[in-house]
Protein backbone atom coordinates (compact mmCIF):
# COMPACT_ATOMS: atom_id res chain seq x y z
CA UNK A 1 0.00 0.00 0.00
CA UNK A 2 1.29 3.77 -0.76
CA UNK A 3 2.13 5.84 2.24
CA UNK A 4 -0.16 8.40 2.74
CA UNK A 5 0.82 11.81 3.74
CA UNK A 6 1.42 12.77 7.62
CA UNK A 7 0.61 16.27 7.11
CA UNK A 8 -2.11 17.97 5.42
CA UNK A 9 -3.26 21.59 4.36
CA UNK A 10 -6.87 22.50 3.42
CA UNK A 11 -7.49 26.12 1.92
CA UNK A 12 -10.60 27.61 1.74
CA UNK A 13 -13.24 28.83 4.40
CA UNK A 14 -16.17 27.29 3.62
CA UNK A 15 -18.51 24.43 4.00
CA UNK A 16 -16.46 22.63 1.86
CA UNK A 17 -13.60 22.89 3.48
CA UNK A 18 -15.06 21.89 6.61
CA UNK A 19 -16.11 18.73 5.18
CA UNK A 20 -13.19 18.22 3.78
CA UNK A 21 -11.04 18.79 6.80
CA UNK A 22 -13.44 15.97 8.99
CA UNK A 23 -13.40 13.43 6.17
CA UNK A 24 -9.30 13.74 5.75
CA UNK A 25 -9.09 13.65 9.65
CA UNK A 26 -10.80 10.34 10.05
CA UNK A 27 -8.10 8.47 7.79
CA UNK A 28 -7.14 5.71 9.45
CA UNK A 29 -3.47 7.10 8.69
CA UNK A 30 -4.61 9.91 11.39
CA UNK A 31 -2.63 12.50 9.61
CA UNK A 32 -2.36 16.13 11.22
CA UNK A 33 -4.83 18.28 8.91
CA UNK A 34 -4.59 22.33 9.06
CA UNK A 35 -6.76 25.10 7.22
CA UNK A 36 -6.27 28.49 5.89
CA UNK A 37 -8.19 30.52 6.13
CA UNK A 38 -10.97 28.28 7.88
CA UNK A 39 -13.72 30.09 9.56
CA UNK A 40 -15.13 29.80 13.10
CA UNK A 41 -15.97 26.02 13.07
CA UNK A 42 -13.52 24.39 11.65
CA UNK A 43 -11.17 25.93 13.77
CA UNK A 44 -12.63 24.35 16.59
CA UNK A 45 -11.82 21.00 14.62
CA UNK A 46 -8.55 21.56 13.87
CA UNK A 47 -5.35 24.70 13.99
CA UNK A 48 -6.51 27.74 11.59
CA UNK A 49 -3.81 30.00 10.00
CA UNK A 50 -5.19 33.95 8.40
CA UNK A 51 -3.79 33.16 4.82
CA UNK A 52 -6.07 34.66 2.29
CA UNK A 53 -6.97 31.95 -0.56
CA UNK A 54 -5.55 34.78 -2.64
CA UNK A 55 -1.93 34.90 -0.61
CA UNK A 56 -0.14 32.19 -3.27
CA UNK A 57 2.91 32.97 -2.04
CA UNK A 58 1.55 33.01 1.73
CA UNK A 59 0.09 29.86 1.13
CA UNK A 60 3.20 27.69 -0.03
CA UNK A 61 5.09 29.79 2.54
CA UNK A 62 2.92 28.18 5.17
CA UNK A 63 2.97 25.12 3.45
CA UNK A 64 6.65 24.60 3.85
CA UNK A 65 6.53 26.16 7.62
CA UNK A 66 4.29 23.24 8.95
CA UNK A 67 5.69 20.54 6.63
CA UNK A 68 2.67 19.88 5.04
CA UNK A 69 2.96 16.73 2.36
CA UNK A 70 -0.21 17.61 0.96
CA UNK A 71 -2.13 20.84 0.19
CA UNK A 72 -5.96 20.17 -1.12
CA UNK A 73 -7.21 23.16 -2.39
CA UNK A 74 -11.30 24.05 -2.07
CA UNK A 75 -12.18 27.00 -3.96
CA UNK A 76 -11.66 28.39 -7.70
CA UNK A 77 -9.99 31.19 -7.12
CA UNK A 78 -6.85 30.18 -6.19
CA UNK A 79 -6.30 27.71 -8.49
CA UNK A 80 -6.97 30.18 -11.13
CA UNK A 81 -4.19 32.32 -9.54
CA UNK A 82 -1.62 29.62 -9.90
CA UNK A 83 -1.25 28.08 -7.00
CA UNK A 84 -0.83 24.57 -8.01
CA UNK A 85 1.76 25.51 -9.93
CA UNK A 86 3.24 27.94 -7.09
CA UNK A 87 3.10 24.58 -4.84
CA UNK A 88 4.29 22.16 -7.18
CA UNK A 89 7.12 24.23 -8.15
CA UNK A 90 8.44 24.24 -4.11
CA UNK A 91 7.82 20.20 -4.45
CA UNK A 92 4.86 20.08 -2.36
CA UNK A 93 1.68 17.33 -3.66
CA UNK A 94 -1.04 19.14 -4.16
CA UNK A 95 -5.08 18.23 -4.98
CA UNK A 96 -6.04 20.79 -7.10
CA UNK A 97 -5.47 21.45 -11.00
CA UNK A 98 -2.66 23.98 -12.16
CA UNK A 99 -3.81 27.47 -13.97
CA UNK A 100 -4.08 26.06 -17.33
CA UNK A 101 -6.88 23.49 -15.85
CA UNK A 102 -8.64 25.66 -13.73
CA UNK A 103 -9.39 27.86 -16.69
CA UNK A 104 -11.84 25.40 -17.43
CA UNK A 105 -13.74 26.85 -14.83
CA UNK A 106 -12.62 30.64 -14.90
CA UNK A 107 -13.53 31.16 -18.53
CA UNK A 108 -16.50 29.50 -19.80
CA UNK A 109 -15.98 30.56 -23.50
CA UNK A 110 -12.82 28.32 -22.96
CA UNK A 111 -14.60 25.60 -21.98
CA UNK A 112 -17.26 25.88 -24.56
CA UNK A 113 -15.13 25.99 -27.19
CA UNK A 114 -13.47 22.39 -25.69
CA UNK A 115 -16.78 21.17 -25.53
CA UNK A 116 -17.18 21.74 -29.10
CA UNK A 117 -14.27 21.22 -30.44
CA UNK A 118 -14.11 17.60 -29.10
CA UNK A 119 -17.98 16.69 -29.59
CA UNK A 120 -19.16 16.49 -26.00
CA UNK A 121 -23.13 17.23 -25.81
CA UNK A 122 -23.41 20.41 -24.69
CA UNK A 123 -26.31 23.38 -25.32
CA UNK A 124 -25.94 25.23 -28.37
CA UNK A 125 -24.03 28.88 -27.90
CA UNK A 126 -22.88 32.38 -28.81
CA UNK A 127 -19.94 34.65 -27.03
CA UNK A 128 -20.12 38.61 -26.99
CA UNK A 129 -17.89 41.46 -25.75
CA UNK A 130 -20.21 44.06 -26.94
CA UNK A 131 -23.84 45.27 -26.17
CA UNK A 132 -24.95 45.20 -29.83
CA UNK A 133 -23.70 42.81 -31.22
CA UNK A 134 -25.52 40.55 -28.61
CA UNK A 135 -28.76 42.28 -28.66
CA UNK A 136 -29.23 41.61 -31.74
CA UNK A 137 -28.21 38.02 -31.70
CA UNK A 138 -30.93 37.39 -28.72
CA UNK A 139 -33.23 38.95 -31.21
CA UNK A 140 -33.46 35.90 -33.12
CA UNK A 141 -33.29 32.89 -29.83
CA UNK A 142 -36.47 31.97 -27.93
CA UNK A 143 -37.18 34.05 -25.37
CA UNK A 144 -35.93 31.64 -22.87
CA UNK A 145 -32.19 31.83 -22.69
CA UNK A 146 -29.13 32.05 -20.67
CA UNK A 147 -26.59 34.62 -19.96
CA UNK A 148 -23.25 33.62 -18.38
CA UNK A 149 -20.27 36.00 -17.13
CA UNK A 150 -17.46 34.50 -18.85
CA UNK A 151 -15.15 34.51 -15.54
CA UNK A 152 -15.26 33.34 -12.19
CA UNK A 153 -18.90 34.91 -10.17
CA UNK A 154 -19.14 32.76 -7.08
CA UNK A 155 -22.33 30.44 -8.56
CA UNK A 156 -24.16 33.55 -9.13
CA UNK A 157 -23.08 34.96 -12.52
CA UNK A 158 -25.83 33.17 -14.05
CA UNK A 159 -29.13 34.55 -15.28
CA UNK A 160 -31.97 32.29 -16.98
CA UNK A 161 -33.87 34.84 -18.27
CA UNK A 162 -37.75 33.56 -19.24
CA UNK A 163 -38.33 37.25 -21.62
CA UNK A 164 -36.43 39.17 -23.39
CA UNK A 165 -36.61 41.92 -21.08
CA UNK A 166 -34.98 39.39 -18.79
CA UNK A 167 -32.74 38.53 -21.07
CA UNK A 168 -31.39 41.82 -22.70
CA UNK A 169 -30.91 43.29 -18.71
CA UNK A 170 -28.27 40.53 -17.87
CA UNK A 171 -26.56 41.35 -21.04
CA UNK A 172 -26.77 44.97 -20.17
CA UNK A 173 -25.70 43.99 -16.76
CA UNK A 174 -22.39 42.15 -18.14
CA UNK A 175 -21.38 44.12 -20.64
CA UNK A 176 -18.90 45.41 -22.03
CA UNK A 177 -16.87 42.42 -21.02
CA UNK A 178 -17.42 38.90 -21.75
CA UNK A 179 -20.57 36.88 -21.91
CA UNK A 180 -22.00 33.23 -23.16
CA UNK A 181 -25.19 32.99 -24.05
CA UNK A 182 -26.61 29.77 -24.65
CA UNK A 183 -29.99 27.91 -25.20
CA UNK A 184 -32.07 27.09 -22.26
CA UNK A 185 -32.07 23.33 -21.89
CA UNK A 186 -34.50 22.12 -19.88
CA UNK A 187 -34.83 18.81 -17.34
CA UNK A 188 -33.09 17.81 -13.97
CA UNK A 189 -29.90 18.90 -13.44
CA UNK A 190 -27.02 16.54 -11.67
CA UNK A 191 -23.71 17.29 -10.74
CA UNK A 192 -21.18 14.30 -11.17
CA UNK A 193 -18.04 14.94 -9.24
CA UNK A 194 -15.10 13.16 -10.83
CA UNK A 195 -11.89 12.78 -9.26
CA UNK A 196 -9.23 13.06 -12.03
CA UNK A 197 -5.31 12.18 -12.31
CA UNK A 198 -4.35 12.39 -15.76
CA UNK A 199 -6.41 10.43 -18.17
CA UNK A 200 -7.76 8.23 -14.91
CA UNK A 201 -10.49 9.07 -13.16
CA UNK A 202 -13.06 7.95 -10.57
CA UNK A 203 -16.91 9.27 -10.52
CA UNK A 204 -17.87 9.81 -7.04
CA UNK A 205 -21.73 9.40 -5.94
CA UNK A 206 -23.47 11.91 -8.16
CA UNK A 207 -25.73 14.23 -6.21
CA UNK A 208 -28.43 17.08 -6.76
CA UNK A 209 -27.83 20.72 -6.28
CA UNK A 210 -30.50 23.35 -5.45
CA UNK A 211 -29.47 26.30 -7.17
CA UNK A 212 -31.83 29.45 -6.79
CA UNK A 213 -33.16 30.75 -3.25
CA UNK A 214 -36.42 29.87 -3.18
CA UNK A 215 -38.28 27.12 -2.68
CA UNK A 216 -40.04 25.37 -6.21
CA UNK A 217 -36.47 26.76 -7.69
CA UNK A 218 -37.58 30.46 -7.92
CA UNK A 219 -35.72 33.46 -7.28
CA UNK A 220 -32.08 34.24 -8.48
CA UNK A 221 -29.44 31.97 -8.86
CA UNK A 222 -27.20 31.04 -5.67
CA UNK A 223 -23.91 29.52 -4.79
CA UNK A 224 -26.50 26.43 -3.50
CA UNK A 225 -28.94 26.09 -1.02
CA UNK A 226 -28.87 21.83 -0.85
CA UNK A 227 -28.21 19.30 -1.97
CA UNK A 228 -28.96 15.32 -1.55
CA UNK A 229 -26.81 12.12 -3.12
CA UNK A 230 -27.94 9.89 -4.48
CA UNK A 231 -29.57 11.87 -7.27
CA UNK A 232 -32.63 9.45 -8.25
CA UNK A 233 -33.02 10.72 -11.39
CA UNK A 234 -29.01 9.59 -12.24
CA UNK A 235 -30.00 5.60 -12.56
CA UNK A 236 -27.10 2.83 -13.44
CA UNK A 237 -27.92 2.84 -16.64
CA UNK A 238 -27.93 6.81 -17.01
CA UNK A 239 -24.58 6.83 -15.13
CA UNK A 240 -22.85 4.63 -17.67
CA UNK A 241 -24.38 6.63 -20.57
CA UNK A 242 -23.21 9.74 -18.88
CA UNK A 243 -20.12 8.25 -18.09
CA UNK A 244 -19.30 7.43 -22.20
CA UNK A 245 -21.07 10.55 -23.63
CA UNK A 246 -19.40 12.54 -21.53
CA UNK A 247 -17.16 12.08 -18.20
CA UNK A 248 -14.56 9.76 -20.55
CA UNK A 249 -14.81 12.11 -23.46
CA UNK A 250 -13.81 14.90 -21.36
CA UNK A 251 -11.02 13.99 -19.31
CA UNK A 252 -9.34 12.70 -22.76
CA UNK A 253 -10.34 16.59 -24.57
CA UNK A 254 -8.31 17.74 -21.74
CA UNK A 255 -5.49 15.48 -21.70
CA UNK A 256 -5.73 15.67 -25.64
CA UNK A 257 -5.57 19.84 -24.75
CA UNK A 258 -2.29 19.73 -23.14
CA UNK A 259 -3.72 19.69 -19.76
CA UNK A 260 -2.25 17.32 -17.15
CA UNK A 261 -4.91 17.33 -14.86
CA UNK A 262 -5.04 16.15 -11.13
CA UNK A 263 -7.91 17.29 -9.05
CA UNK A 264 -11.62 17.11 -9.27
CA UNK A 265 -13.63 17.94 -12.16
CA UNK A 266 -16.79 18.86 -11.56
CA UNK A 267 -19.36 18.07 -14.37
CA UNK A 268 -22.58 20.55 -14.29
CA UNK A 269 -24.83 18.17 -16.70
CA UNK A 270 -28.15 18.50 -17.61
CA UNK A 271 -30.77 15.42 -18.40
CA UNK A 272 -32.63 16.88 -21.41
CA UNK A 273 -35.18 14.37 -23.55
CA UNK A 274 -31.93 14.28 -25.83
CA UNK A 275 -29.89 12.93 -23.75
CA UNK A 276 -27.55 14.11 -20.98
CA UNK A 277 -25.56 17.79 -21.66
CA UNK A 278 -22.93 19.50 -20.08
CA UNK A 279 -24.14 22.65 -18.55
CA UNK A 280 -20.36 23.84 -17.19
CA UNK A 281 -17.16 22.57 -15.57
CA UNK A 282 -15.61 23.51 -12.34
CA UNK A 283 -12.62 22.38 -11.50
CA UNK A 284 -12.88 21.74 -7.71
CA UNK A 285 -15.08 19.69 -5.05
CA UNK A 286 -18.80 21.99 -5.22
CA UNK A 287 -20.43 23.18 -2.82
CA UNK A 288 -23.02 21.84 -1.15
CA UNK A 289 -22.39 19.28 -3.18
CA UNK A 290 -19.16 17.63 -1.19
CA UNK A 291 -20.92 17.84 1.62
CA UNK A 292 -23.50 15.30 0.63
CA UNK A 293 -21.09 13.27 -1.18
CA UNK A 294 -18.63 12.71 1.39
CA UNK A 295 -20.04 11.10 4.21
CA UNK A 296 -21.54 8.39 1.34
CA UNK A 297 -17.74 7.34 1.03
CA UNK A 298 -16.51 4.31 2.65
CA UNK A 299 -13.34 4.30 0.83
CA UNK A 300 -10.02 6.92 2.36
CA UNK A 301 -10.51 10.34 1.27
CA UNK A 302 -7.03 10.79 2.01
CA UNK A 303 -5.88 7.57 0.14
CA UNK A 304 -8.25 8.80 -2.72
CA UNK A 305 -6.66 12.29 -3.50
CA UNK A 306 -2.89 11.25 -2.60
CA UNK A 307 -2.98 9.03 -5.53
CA UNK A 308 -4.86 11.11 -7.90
CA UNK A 309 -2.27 14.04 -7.17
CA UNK A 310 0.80 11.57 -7.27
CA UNK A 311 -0.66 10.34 -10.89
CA UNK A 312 -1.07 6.72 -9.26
CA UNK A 313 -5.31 6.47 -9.64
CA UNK A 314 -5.40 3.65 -12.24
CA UNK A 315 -7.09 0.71 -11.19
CA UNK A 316 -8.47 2.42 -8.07
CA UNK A 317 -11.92 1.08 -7.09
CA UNK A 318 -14.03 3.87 -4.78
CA UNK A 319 -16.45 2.03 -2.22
CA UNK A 320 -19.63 3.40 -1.30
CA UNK A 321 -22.03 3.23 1.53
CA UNK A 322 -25.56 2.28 1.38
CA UNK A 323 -27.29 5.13 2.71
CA UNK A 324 -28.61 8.66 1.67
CA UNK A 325 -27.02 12.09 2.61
CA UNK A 326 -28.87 15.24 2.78
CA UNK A 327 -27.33 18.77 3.07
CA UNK A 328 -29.52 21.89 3.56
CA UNK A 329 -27.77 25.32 3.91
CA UNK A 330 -28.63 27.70 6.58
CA UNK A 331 -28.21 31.51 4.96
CA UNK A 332 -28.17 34.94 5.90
CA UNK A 333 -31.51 35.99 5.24
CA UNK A 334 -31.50 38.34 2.21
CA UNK A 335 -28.41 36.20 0.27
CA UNK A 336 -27.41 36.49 -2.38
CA UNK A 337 -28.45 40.14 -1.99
CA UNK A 338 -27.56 42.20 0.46
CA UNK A 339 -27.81 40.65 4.35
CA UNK A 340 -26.29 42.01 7.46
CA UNK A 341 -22.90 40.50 8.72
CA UNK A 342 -22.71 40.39 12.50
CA UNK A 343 -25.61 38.54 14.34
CA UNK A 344 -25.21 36.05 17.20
CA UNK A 345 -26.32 32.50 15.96
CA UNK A 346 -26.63 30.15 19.03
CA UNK A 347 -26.10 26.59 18.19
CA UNK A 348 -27.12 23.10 20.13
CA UNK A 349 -24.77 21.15 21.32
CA UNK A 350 -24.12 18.28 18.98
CA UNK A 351 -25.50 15.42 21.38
CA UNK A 352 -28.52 17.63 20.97
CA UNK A 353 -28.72 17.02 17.50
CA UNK A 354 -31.03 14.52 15.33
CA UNK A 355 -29.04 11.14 14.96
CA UNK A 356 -26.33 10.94 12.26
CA UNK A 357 -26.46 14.87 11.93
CA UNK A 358 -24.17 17.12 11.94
CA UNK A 359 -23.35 21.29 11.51
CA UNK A 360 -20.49 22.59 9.02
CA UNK A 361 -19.55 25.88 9.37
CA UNK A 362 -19.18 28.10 6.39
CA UNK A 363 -19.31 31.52 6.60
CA UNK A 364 -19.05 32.07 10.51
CA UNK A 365 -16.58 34.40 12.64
CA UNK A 366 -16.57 35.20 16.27
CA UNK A 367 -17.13 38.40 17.63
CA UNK A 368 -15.34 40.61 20.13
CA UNK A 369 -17.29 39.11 23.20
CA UNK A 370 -16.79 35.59 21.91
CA UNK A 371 -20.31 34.95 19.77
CA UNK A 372 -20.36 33.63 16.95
CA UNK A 373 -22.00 35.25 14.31
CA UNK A 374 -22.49 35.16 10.80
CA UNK A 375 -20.17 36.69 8.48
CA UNK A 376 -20.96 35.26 4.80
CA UNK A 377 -24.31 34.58 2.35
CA UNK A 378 -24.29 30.72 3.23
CA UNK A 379 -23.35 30.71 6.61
CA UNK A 380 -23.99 26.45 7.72
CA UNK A 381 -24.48 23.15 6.28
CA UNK A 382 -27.05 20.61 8.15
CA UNK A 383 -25.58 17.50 6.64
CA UNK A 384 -27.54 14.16 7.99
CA UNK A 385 -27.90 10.48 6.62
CA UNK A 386 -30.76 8.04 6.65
CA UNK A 387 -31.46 4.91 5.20
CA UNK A 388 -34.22 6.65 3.12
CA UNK A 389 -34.03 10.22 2.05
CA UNK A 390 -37.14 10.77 3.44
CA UNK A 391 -34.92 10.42 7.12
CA UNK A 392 -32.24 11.84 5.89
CA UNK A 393 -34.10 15.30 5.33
CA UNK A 394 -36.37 14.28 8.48
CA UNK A 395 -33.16 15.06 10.65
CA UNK A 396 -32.09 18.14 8.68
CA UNK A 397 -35.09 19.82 9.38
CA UNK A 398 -35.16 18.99 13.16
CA UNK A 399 -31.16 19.93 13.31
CA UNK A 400 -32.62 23.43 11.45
CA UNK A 401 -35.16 24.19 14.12
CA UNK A 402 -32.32 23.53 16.78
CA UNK A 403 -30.38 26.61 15.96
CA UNK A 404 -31.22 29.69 17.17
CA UNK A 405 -31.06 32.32 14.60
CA UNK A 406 -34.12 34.59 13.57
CA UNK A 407 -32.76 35.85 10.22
CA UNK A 408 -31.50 32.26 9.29
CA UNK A 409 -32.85 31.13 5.73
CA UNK A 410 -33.19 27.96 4.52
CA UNK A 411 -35.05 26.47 1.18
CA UNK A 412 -37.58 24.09 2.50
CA UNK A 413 -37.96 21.41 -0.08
CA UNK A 414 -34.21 20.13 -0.89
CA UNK A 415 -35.01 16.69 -2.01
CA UNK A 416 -38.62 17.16 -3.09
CA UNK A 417 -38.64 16.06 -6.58
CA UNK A 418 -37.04 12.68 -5.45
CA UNK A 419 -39.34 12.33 -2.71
């Protein structure tokens, strides 16, 4: 068996991260696990440093200070920044794709053109830097389309505009710059997480995101409000299909593109009466996404991404437990608007809590006297299993009413349509 690490760094704040930081910690190779930045909970878990995800340099600096054999990196943003690279360079293993990968998430005209270029299903498309130009392109597409921000938004620089008022506003909105604006495909969506090294790969439990605010998906588009796994609608037989239409297909466009990749690919797809199509790539573990996914695994996170980053994931076989995981995200009421930072959330002790539930922390700080408080849009994760989903959400709900927050927000029917 490969040595795992002894020492590992997790970068990012967010619910993610948190999940990522208890799933590496309960390797049976009991490695020491760090974060930077982390937030208010996951310092209680484990030792927090204040790097910015931006800091590259700070980060491989503190990398190198604590020995750290392996750096797994949450968000987008730094991996568009380089840091990958940065880390690799100073001979550190990292989880996490370098620049050239992540701009399959930072520019989605990039990606589209991949898409197309190498005959992966994908909704039909036009790119615009000017007003004009795209006005009077939408002139001629169904009122029903999309509008994408080319770069990096957070989840939320996506409009699906049902009129052309809608639609002409979010191009007004976004321009001059650079936008995608695509047909509206309609069906279920499914995210399919897929843990790449190279041209080998391993498709983790696909799950179901809940994108916009409100409940019966209404509202603006958010970072994600839920999300359950298994995703009903993603059968055996639809994985395999999705798996040859398009999960194989696209880790060999990107090897074929240069790219060596080694981190997580995350595959946006949508189930149209045509067949499956790729709505969008990210290049990192999503969010709330990992935090369903995770506690599914019975195999060794940490075994799992040490091989993938030290190019060593063919022939690796992922086991998965029998049971369904639920994650419903607690936000500051107004997100992804404006919301006030700052109010005392009071939380119940976890032997309080349903059974097989617990609270990730996201975006949470402490306050002069000690509080904590909220300090983000998505502020915690109510992640619970169940042998049905119907438990499963059961003991979400009951963790919800637990916490003590009166401008805490949370979408009331994650899971419905598999209900």
């Amino acid at each position: 068996m490969t040595a795992l690490p002894r020492s590992v760094l997790v970068v990012g704040s967010g619910g993610r991260e948190h999940a990522l930081v208890r799933a590496l910690a309960l390797s049976p190779a009991c490695p020491k696990v760090i974060c930077s930045p982390g937030n208010a909970g996951i310092a209680r878990d484990v030792r927090c440093f204040p790097v910015p995800v931006e800091d590259i340099a700070g980060t491989v600096a503190l990398a190198q200070q604590e020995k750290i054999e392996l750096v797994v990196v949450g968000p987008e943003v730094p991996l568009a920044l380089g840091l990958a690279d940065a880390l690799q360079a100073a001979g550190i293993a990292v989880f996490g794709p370098k620049a050239d990968g992540a701009k399959l998430e930072a520019s989605k005209i990039y990606t589209k053109e991949i898409l197309v270029k190498h005959g992966i299903p994908t909704a039909a498309s036009a790119a615009f830097t000017e007003v004009e130009p795209a006005l009077a392109w939408l002139a001629t597409q169904p009122a029903s389309i999309v509008v994408k921000a080319d770069g990096l938004a957070a989840g939320k620089g996506v409009v699906v505009a049902t009129t052309r008022e809608e639609a002409e506003a979010a191009v007004r909105s976004l321009l001059p710059g650079k936008v995608l604006i695509e047909e509206c495909l309609t069906g279920q969506e499914a995210s399919i997480l897929v843990v790449v090294s190279g041209q080998d790969y391993v498709i983790l439990p696909p799950a179901q995101d809940h994108k916009r605010i409100g409940d019966g998906d209404t509202g603006p588009n958010t970072g994600g409000m839920g999300a359950c796994s298994p995703a009903a609608v993603v059968t055996r037989d639809l994985l395999t299909r999705i798996d040859r239409e398009i999960v194989a297909p696209s880790v060999e466009a990107i090897a074929a593109e240069g790219i060596e990749f080694r981190g997580v690919l995350f595959i946006g797809v949508m189930l149209t009466p045509l067949g499956p199509k790729v709505l969008e790539y990210n290049t990192r573990f999503g969010d709330p996404e990992t935090q369903a996914v995770l506690p599914r695994l019975e195999s060794d996170l940490l075994e799992l991404l040490w091989l993938a980053a030290q190019g060593q994931l063919a022939g690796y076989q992922l086991k998965v437990k029998s049971l369904v995981s639920v994650c419903v995200v607690v936000a500051s009421k107004g997100y992804p608007g404006a919301f006030t930072k700052g109010e005392v959330i009071g939380l119940p002790p976890a032997p309080e809590l349903p059974p097989d539930t617990t609270i990730l922390h996201a975006g949470t700080a402490l306050d002069a006297a000690g509080n904590l408080v909220n300090n983000g849009g998505r502020v915690l994760s109510i992640v619970s299993t169940g042998r049905t989903l119907y438990e499963a959400l059961r003991r979400a709900y009951d963790g919800y009413e637990l916490i003590e927050w009166r401008n805490g927000y949370v979408r009331r029917d994650i899971g419905a349509k598999q209900l």
